[in-house]
N, C-alpha and C. Protein backbone atom coordinates (compact mmCIF):
# COMPACT_ATOMS: atom_id res chain seq x y z
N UNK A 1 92.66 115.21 109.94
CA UNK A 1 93.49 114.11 110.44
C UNK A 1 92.62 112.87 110.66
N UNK A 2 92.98 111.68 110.45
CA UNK A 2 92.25 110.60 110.12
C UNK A 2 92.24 109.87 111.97
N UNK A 3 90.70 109.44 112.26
CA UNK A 3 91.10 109.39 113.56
C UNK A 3 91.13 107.72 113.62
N UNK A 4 91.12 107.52 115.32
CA UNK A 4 91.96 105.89 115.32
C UNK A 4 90.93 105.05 115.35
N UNK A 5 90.01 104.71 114.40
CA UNK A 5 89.17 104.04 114.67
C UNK A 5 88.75 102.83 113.60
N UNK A 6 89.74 102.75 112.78
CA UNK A 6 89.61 101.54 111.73
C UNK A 6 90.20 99.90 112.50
N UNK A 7 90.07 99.42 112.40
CA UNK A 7 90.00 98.28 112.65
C UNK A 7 90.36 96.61 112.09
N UNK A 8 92.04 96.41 112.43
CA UNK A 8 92.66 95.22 111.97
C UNK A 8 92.37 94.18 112.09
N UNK A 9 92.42 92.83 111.35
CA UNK A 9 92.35 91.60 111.21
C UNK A 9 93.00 91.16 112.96
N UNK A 10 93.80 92.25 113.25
CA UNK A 10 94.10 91.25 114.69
C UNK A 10 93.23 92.31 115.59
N UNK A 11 92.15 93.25 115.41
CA UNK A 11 91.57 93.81 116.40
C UNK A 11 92.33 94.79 116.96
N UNK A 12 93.42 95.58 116.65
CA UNK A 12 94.15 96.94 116.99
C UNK A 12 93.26 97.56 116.18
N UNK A 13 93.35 99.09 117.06
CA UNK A 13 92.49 100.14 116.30
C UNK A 13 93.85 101.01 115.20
N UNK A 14 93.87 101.40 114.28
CA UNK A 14 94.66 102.40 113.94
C UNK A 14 93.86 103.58 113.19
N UNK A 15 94.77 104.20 112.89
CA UNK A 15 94.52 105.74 112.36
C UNK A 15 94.79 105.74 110.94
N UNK A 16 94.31 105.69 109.73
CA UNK A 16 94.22 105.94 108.37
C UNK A 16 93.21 106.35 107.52
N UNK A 17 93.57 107.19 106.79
CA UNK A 17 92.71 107.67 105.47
C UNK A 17 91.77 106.57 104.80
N UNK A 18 92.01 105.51 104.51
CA UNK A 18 91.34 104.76 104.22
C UNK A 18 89.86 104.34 104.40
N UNK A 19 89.04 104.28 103.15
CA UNK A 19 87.34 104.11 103.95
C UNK A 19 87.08 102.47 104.46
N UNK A 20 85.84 102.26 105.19
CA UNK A 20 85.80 101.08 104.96
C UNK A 20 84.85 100.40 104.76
N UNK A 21 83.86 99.51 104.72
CA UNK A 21 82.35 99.10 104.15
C UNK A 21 81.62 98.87 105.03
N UNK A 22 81.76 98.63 106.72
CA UNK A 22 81.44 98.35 107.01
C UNK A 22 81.43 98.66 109.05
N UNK A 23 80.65 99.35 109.77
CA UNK A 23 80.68 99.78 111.03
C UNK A 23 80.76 98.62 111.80
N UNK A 24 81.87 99.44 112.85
CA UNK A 24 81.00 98.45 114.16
C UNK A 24 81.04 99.07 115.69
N UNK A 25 80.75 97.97 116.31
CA UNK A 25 80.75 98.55 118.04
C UNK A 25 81.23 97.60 118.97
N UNK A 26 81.70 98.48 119.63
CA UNK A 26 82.47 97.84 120.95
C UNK A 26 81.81 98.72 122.35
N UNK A 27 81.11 99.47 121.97
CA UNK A 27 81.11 100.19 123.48
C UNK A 27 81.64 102.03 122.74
N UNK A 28 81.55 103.11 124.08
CA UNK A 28 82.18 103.82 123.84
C UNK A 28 83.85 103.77 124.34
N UNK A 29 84.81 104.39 123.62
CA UNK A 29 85.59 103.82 123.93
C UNK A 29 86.72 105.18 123.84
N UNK A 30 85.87 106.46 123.42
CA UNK A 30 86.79 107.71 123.28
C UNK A 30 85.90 108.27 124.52
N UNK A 31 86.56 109.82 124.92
CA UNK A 31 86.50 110.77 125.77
C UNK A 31 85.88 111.88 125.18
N UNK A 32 85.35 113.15 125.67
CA UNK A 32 84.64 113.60 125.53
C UNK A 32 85.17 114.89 124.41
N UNK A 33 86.18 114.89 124.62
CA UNK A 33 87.47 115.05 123.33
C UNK A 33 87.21 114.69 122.23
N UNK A 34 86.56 113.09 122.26
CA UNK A 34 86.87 112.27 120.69
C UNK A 34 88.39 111.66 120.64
N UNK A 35 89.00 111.23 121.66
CA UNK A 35 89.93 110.64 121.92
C UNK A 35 90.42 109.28 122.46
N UNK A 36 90.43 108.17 121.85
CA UNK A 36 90.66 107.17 122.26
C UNK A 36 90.73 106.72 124.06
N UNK A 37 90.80 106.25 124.87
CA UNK A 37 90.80 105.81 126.24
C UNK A 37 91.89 104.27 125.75
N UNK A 38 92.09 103.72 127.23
CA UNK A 38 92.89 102.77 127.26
C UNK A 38 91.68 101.75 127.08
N UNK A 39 90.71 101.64 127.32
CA UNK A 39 90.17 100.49 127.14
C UNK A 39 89.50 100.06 125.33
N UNK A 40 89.56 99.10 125.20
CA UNK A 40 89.23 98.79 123.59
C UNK A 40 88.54 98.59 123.63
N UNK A 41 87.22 97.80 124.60
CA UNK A 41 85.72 97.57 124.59
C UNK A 41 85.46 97.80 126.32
N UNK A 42 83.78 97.71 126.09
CA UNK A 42 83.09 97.76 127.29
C UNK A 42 82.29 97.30 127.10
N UNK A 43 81.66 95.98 126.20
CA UNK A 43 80.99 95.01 126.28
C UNK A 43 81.07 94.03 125.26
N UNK A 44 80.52 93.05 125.39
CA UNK A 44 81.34 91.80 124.55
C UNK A 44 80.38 91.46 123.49
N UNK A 45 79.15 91.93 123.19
CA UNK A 45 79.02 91.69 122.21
C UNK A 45 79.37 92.65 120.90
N UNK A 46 80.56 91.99 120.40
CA UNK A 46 81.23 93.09 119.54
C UNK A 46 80.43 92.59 118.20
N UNK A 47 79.51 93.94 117.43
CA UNK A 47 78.98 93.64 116.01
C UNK A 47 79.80 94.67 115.01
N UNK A 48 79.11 93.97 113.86
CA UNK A 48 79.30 95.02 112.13
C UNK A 48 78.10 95.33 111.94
N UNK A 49 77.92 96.45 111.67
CA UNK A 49 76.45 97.24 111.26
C UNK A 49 77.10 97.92 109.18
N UNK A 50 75.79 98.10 108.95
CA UNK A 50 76.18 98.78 107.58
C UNK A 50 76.25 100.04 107.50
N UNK A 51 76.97 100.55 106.59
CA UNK A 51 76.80 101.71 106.47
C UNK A 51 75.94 102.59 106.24
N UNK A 52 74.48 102.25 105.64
CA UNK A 52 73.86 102.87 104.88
C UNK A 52 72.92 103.24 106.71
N UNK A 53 72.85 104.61 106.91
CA UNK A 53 71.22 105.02 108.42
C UNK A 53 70.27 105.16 107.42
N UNK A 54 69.36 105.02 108.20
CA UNK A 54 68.17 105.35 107.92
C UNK A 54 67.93 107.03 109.18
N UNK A 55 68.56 106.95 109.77
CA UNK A 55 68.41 108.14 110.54
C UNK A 55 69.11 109.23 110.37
N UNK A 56 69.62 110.74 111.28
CA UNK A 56 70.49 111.95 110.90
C UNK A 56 71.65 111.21 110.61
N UNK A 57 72.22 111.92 110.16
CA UNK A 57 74.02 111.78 110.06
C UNK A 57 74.67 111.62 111.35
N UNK A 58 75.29 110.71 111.67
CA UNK A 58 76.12 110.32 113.19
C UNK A 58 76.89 111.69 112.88
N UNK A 59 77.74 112.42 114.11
CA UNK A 59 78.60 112.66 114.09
C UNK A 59 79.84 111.77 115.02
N UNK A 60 80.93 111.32 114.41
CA UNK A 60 81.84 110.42 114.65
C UNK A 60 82.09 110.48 116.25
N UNK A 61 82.13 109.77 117.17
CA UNK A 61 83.06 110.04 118.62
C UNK A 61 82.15 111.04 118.74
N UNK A 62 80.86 111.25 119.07
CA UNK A 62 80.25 112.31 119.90
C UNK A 62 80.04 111.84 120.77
N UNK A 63 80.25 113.12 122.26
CA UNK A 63 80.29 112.92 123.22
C UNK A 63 78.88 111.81 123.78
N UNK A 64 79.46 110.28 124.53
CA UNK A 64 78.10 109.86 124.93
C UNK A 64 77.58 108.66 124.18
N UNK A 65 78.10 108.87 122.74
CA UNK A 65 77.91 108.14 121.92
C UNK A 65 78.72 106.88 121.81
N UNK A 66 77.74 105.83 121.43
CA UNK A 66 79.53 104.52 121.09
C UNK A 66 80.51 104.92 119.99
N UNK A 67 81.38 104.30 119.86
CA UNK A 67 82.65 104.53 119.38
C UNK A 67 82.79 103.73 117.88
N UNK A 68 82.46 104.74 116.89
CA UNK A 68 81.89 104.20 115.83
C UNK A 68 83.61 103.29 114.96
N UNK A 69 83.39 102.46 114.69
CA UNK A 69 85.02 101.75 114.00
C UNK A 69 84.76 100.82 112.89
N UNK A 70 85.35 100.83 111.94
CA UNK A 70 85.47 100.85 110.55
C UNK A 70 86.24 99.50 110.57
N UNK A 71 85.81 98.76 109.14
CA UNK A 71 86.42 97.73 108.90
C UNK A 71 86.55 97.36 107.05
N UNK A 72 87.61 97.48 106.74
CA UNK A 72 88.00 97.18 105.31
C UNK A 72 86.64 96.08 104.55
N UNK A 73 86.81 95.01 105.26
CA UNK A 73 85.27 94.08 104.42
C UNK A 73 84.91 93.26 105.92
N UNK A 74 83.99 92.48 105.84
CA UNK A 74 83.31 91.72 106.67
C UNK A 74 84.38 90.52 106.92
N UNK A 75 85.04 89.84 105.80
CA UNK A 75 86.33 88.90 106.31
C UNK A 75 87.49 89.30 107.71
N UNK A 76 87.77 90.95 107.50
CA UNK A 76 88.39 91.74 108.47
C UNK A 76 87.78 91.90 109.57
N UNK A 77 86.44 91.89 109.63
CA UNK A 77 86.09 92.17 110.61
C UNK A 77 85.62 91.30 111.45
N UNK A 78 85.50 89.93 111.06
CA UNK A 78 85.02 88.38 111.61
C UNK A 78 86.37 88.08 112.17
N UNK A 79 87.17 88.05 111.60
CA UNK A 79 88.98 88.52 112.29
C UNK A 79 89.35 89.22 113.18
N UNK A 80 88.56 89.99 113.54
CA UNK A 80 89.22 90.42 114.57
C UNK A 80 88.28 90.47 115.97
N UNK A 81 86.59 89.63 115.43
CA UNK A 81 85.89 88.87 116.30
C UNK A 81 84.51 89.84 116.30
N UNK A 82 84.22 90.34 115.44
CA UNK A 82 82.98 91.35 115.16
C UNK A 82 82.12 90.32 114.55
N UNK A 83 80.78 90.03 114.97
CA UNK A 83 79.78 89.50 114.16
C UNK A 83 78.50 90.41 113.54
N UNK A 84 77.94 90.15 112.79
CA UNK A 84 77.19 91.02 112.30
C UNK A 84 75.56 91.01 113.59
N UNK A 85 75.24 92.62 113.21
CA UNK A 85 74.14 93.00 114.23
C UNK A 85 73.27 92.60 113.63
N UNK A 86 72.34 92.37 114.89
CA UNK A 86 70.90 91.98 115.00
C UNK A 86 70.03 93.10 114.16
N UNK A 87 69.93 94.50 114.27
CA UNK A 87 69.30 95.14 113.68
C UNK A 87 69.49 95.72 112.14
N UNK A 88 70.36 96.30 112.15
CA UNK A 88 70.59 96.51 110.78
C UNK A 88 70.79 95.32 109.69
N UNK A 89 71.71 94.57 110.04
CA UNK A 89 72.30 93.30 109.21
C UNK A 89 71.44 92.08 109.50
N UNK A 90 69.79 91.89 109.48
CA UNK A 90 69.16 90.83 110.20
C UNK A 90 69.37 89.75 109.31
N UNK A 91 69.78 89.68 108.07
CA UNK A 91 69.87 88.58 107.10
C UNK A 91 71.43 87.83 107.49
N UNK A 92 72.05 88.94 107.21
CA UNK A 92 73.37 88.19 107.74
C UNK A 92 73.29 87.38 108.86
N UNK A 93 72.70 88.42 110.26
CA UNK A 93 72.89 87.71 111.65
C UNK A 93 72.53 86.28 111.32
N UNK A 94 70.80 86.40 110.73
CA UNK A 94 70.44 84.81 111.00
C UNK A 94 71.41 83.85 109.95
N UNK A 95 72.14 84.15 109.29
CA UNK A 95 72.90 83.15 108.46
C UNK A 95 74.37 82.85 109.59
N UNK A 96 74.67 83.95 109.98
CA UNK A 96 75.96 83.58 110.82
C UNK A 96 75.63 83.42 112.22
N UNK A 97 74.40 82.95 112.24
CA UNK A 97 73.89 82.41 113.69
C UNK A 97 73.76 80.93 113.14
N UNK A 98 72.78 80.90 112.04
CA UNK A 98 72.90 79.35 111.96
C UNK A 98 73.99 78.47 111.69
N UNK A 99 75.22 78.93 111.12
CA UNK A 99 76.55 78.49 110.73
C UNK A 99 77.01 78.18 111.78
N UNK A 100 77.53 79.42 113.00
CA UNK A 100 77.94 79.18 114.10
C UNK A 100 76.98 77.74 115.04
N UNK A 101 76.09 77.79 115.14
CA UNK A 101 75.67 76.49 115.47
C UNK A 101 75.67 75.47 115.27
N UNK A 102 75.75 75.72 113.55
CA UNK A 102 75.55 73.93 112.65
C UNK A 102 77.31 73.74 112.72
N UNK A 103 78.22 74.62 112.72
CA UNK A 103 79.31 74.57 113.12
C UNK A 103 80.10 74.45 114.34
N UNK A 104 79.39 74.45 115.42
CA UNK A 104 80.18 74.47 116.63
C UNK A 104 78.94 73.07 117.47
N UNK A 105 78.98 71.88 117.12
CA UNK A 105 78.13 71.28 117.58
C UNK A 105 78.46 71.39 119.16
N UNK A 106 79.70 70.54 119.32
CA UNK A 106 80.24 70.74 120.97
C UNK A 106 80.50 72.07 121.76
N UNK A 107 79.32 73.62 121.43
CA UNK A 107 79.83 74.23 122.07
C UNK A 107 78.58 74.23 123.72
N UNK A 108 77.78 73.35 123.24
CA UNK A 108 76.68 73.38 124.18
C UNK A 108 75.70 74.04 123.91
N UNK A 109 75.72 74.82 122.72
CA UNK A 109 74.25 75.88 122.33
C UNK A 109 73.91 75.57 121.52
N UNK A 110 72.28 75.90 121.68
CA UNK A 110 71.61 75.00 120.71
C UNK A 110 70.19 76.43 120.17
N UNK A 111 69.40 76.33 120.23
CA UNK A 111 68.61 77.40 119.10
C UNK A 111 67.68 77.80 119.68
N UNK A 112 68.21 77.83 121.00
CA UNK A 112 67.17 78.42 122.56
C UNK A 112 69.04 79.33 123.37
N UNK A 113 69.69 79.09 122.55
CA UNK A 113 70.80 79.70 123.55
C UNK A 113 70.59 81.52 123.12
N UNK A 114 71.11 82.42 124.00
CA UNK A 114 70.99 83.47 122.94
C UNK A 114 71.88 84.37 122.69
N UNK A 115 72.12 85.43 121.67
CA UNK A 115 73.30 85.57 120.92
C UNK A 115 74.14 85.86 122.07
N UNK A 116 73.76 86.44 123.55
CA UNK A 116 74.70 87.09 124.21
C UNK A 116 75.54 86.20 124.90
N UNK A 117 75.16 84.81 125.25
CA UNK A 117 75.98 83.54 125.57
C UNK A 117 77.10 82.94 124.87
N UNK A 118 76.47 82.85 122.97
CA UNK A 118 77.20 83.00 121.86
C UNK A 118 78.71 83.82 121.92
N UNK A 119 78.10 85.24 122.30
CA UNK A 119 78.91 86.14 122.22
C UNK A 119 80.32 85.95 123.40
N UNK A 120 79.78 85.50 124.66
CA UNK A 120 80.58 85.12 125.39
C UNK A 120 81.52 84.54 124.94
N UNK A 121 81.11 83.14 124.40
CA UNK A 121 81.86 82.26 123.94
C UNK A 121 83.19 82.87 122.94
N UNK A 122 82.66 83.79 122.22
CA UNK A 122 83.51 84.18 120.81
C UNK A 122 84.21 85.34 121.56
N UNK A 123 84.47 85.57 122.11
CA UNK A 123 84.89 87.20 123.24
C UNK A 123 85.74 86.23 124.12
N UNK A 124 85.50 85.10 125.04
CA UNK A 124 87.41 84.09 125.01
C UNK A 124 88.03 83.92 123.79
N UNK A 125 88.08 83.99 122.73
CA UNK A 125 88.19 83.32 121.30
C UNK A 125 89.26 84.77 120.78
N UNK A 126 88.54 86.03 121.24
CA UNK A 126 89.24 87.13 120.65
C UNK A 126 90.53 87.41 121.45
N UNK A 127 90.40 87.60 122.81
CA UNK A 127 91.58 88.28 123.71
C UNK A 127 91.89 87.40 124.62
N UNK A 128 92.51 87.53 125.10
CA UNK A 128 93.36 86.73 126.27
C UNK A 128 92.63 87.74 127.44
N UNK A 129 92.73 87.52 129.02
CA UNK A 129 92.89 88.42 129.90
C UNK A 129 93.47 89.35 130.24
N UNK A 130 94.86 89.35 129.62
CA UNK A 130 95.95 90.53 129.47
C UNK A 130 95.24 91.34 127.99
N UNK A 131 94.60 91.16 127.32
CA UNK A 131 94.02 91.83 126.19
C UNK A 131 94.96 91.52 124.86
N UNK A 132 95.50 90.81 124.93
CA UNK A 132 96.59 89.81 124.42
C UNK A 132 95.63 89.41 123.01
N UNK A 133 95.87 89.59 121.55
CA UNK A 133 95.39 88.46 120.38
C UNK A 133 95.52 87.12 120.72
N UNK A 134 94.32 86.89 120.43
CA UNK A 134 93.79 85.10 120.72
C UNK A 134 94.28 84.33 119.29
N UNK A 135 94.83 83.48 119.19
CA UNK A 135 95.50 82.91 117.90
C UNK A 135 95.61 81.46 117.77
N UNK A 136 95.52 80.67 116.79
CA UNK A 136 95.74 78.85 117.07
C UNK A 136 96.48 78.60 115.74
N UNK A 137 97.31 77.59 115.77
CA UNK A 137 97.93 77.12 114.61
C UNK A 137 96.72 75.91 113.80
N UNK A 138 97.49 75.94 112.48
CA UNK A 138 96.32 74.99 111.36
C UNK A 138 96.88 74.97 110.27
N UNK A 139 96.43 73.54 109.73
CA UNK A 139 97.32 73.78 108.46
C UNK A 139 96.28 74.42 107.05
N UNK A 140 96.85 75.20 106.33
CA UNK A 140 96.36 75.83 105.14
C UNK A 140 94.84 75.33 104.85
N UNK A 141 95.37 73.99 104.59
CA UNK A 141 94.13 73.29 103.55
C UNK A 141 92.98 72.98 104.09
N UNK A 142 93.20 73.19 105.87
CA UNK A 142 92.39 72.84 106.30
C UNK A 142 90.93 74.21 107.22
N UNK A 143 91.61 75.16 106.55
CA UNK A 143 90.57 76.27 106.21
C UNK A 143 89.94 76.96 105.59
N UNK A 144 89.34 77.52 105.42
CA UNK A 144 88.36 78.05 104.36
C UNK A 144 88.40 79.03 104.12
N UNK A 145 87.88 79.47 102.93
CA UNK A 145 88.06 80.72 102.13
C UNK A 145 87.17 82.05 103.01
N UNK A 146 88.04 83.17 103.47
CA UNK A 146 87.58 83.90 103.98
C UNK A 146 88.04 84.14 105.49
N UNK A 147 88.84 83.41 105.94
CA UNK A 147 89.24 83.48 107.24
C UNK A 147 91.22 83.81 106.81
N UNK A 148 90.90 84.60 108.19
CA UNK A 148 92.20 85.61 107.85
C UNK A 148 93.64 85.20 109.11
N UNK A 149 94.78 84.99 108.68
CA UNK A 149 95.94 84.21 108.83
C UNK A 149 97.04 84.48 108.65
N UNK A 150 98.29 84.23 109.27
CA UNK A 150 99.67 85.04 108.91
C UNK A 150 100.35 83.77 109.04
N UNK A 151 102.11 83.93 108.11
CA UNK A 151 102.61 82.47 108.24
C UNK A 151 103.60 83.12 109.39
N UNK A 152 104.21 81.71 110.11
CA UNK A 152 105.02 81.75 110.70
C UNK A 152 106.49 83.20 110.63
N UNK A 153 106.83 83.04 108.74
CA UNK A 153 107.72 84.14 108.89
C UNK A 153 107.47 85.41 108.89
N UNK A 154 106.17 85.11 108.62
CA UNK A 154 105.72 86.91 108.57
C UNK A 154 104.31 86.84 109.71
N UNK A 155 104.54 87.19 111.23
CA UNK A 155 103.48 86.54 112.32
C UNK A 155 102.41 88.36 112.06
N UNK A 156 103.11 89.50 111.62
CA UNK A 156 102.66 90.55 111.65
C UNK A 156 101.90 90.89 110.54
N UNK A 157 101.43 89.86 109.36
CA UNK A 157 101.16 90.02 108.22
C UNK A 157 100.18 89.36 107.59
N UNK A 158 99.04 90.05 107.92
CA UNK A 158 97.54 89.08 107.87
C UNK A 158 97.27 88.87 106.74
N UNK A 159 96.92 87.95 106.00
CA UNK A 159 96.64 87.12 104.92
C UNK A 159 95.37 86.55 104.67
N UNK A 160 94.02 87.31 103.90
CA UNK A 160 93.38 86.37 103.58
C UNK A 160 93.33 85.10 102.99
N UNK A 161 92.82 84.21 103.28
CA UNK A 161 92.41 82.86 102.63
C UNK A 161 91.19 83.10 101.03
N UNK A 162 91.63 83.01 100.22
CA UNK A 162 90.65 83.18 99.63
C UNK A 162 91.07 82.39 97.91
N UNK A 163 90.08 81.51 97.61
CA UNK A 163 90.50 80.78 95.92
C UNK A 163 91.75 80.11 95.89
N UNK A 164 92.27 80.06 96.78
CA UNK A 164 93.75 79.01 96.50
C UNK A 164 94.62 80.00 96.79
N UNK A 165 94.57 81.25 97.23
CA UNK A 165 95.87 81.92 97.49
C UNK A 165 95.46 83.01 98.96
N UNK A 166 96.69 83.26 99.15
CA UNK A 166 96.99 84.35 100.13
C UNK A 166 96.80 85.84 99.63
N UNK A 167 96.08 86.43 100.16
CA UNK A 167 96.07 87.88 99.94
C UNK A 167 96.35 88.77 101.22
N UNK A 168 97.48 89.69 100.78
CA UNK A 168 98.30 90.09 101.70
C UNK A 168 97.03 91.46 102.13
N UNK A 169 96.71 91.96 103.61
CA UNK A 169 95.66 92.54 104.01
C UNK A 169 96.26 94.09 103.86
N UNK A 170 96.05 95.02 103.67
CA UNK A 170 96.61 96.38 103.78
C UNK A 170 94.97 97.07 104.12
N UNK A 171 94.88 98.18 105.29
CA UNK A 171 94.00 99.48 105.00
C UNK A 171 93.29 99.61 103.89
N UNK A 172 93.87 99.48 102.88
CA UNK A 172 93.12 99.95 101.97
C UNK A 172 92.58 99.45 100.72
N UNK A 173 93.13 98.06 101.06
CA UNK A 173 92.87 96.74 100.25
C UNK A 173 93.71 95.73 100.52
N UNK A 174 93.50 94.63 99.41
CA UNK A 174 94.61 93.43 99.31
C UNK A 174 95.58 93.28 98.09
N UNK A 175 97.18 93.37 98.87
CA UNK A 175 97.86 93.15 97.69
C UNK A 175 97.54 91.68 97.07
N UNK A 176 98.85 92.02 96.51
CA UNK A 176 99.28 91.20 95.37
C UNK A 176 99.08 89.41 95.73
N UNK A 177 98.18 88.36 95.44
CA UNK A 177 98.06 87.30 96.04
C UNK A 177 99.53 86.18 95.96
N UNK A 178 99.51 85.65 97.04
CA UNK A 178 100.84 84.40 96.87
C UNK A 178 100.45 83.09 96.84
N UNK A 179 100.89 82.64 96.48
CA UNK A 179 100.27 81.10 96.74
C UNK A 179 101.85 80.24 97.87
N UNK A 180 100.93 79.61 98.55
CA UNK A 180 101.48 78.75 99.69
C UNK A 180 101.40 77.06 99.71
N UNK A 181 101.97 76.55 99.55
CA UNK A 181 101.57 75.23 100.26
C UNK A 181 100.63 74.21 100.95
N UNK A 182 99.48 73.89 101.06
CA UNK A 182 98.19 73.89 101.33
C UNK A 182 99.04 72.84 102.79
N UNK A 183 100.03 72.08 102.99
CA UNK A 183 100.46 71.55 104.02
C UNK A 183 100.62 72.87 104.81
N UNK A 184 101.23 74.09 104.42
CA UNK A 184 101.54 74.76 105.43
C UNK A 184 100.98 75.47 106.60
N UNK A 185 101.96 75.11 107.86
CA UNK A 185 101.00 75.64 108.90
C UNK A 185 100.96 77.18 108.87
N UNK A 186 99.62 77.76 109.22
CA UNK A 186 99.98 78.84 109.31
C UNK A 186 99.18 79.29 110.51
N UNK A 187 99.05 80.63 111.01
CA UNK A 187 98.70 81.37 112.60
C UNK A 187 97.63 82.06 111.79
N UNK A 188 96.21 81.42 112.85
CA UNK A 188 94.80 81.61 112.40
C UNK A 188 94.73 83.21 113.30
N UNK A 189 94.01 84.29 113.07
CA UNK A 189 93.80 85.44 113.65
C UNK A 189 91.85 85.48 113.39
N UNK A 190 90.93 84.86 112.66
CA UNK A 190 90.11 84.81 112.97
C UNK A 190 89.41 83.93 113.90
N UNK A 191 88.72 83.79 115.50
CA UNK A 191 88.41 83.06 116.14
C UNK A 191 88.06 81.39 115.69
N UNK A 192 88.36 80.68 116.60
CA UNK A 192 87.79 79.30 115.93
C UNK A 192 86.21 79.53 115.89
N UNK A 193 85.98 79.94 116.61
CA UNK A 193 84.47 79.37 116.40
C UNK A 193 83.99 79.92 115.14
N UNK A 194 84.16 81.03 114.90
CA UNK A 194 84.18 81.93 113.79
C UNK A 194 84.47 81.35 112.56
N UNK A 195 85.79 80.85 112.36
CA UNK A 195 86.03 80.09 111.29
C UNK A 195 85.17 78.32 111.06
N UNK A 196 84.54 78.01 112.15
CA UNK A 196 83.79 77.04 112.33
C UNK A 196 82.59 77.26 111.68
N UNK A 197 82.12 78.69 111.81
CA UNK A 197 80.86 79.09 111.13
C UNK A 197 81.05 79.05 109.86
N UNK A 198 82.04 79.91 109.06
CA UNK A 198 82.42 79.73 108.00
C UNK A 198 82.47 78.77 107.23
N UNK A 199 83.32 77.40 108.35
CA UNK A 199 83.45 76.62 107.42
C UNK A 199 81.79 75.93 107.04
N UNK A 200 81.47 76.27 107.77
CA UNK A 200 79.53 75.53 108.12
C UNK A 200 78.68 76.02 106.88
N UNK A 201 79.21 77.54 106.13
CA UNK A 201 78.31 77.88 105.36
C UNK A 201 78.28 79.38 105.31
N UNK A 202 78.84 80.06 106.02
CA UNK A 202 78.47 81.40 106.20
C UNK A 202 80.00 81.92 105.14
N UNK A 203 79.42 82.48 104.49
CA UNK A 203 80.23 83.30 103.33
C UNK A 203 80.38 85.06 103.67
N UNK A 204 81.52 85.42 104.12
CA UNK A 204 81.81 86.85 104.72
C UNK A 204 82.35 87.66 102.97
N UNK A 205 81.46 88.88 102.98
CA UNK A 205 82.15 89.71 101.91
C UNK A 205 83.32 90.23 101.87
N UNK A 206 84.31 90.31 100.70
CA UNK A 206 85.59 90.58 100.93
C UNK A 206 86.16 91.41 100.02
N UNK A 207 86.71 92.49 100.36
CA UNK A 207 87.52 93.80 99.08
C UNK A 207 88.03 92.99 98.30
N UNK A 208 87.27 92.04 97.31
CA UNK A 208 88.57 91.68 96.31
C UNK A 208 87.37 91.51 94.78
């Protein structure tokens, strides 16, 4: 049975067969069972690690252990407010550290701040206080390829940005692409600051 630990463009955990490219962490977040808990994190710097150890084989949800969770590509997972780790992913980090900076001039950090302040920042950006999806309206054209979005009639139906079209997000890939209106507004699900980095330079890998 496939357990609940994959991980949506809006940051719900679900349960599917589906593989995905890419780890991450929130904390532990199952029981000694291997069973989910009510809480979704226990610390805010939420990363993506790769798949490939260099060490034994994890076993999944072992007792003690963090709470290992899966993400379709790195676009999915910047969506739902995961940045890439310091250790495994050190090429990435320093590219989506410098983006986030050369991109967020007014956030007050500058290249003495450090990632865990960063992280603060992007952790208001993900949840509300009620644990609520963090979300802002924008129009089409005015985001960039790789940041992930739903339109108004479909608010449940995450949509990459990517080459001029919409790609509809599924588990286990992306359907069929649509094309939209570049006026149209649509409901951003990857953080601003996040998509700020992006737009700055930082290029997230994507199942397509």
């Amino acid at each position: 049975m496939p357990r609940q630990n994959r991980v949506t463009p809006f940051g719900e955990l679900i349960a599917t067969a589906a593989r995905g490219a890419l780890m991450g962490n929130r904390g532990i977040l199952h029981d000694e069972q291997g069973n989910l808990k009510d809480r979704r994190w226990t610390h805010q710097n939420w990363v993506t690690c790769t798949l490939d150890t260099k060490g034994p084989k994890r076993s999944l949800m072992a007792p003690g252990n963090y709470t290992e969770l899966f993400f379709l590509d790195e676009a999915t997972a910047l969506a739902s407010g995961h940045r890439p780790c310091w250790e495994c992913r050190r090429e990435n980090f320093l590219h989506f550290r410098e983006a986030w900076l050369s991109g967020n001039p007014d956030s007050g950090c500058d290249d003495t701040t450090s990632m865990s302040a960063i992280d603060r920042i992007i952790h208001g950006e993900r949840v509300t206080p009620t644990r609520d999806k963090v979300t802002y309206s924008s129009l089409l054209a005015s985001l960039p390829d790789g940041v992930i979005a739903s339109l108004p009639e479909r608010p449940t139906e995450p949509l990459l940005i990517w080459k001029g079209f919409l790609h509809p997000w599924q588990p286990e890939g992306y359907g069929k692409p649509i094309e939209v209106p570049l006026d149209q507004t649509v409901t951003v699900l990857t953080p601003y600051s996040i998509v700020s980095a992006i737009a700055a330079g930082y290029r997230p890998s994507v199942a397509l």
